[in-house]
C-alpha atoms as a PDB file:
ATOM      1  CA  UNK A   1       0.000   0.000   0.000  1.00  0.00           C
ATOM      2  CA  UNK A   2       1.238   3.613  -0.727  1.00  0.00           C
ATOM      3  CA  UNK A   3       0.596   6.061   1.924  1.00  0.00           C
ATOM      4  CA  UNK A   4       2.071   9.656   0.592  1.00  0.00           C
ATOM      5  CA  UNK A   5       3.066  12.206   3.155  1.00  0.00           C
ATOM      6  CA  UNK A   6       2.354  15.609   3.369  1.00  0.00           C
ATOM      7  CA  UNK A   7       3.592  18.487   5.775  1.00  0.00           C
ATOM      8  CA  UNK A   8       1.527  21.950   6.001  1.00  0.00           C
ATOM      9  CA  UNK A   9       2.535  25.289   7.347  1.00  0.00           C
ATOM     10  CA  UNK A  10      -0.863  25.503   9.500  1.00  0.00           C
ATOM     11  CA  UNK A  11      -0.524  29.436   8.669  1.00  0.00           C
ATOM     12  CA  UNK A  12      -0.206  29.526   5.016  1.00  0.00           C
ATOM     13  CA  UNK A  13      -0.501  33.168   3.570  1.00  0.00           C
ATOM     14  CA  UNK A  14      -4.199  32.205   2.193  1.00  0.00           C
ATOM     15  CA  UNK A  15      -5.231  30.009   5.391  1.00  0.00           C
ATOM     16  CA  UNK A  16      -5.228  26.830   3.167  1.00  0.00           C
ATOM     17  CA  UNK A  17      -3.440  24.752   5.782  1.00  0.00           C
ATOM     18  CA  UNK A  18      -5.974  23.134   7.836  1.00  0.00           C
ATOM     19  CA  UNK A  19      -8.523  23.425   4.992  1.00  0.00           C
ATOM     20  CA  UNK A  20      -6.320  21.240   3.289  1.00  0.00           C
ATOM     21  CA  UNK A  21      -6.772  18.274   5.361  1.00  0.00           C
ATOM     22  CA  UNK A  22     -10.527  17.988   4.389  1.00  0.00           C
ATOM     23  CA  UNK A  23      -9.570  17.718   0.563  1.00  0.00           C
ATOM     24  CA  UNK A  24      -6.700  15.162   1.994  1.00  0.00           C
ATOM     25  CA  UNK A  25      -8.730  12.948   4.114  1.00  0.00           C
ATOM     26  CA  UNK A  26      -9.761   9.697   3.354  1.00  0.00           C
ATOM     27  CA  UNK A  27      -7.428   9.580   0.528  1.00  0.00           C
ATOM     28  CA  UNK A  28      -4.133   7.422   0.885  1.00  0.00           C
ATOM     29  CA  UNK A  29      -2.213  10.211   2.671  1.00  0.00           C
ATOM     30  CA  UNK A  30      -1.139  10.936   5.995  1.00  0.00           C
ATOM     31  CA  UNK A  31      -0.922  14.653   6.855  1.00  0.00           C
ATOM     32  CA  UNK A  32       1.492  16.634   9.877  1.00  0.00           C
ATOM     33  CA  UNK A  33       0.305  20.637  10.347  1.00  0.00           C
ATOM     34  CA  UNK A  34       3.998  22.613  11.557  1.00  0.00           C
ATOM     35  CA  UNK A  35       2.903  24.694  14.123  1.00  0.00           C
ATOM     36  CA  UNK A  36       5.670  27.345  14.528  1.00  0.00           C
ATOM     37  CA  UNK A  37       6.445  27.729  18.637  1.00  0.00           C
ATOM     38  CA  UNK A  38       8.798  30.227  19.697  1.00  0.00           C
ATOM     39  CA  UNK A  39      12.441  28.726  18.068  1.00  0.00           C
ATOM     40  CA  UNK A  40      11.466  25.598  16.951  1.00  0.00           C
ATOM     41  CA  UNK A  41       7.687  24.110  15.871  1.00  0.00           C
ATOM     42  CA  UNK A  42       5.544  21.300  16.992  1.00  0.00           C
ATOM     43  CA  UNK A  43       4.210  18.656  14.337  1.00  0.00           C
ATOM     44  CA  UNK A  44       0.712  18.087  14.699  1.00  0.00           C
ATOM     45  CA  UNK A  45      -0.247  14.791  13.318  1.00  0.00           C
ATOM     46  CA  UNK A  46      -3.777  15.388  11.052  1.00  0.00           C
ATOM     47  CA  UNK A  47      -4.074  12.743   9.060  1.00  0.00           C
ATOM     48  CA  UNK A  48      -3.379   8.495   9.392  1.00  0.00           C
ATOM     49  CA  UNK A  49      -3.101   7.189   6.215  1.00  0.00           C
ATOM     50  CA  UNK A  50      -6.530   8.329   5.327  1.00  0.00           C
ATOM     51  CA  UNK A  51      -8.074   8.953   8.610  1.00  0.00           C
ATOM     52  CA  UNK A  52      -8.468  12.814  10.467  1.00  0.00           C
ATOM     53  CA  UNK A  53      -6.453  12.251  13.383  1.00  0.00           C
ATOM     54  CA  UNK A  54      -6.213  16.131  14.137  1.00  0.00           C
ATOM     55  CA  UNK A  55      -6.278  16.291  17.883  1.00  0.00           C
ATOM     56  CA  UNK A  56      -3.606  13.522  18.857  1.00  0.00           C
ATOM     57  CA  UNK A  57      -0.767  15.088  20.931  1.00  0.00           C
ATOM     58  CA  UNK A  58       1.457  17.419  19.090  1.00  0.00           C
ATOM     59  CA  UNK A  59       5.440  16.026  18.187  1.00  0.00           C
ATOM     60  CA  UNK A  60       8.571  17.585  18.820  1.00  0.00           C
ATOM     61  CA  UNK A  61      10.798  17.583  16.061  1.00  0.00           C
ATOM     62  CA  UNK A  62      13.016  14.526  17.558  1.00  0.00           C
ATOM     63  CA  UNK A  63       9.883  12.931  18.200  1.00  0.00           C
ATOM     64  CA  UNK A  64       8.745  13.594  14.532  1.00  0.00           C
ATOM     65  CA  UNK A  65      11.501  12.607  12.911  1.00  0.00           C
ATOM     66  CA  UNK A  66      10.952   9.198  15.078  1.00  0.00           C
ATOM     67  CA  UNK A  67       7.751   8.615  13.611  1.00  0.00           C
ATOM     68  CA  UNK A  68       8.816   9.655  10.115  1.00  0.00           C
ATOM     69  CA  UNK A  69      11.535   6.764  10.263  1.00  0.00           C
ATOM     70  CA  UNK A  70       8.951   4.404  11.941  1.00  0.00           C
ATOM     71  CA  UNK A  71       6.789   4.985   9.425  1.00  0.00           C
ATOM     72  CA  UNK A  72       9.230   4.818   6.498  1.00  0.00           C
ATOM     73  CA  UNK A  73      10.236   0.897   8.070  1.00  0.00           C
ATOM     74  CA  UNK A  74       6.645  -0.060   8.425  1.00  0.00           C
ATOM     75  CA  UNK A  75       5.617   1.207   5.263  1.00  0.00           C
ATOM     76  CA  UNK A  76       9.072  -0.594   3.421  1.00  0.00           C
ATOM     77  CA  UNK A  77       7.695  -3.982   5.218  1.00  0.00           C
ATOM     78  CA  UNK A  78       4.655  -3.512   3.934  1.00  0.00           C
ATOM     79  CA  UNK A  79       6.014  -3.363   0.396  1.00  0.00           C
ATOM     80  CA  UNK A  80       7.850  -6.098   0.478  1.00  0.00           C
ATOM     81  CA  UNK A  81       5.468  -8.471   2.205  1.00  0.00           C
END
């Protein structure tokens, strides 16, 4: 199965981030808003691999970068099984 990712800038010049997600969801994506915080930004997950998710606990960026690699193994598994 091919999930694609996407990452948003929730505060896009024209305010498209978040209404992005309802065009995204239920297709085969899974979706992270950037949520700028003072020096850094939180990743807030949006989208599972078709699902709104919006709401689960925001991700540092070590913690992000975590789940990008997790997600990158489980989804190279997949492909090969």
């Amino acid at each position: 199965m091919r999930v694609d990712v996407v990452l948003s800038d929730m505060h896009l010049s024209d305010r498209m981030g978040v209404a992005l997600l309802g065009i995204l969801a239920g297709l085969a994506v899974t979706a992270f808003l950037c949520l700028p915080v003072e020096t850094g930004c939180f990743w807030l997950p949006a989208i599972d691999a078709g699902k709104m998710c919006l709401g689960l606990p925001a991700l540092r960026p070590a913690e992000f970068a975590k789940a990008l690699e997790e997600m990158a193994r489980h989804w190279g598994t997949a492909a090969r099984g």
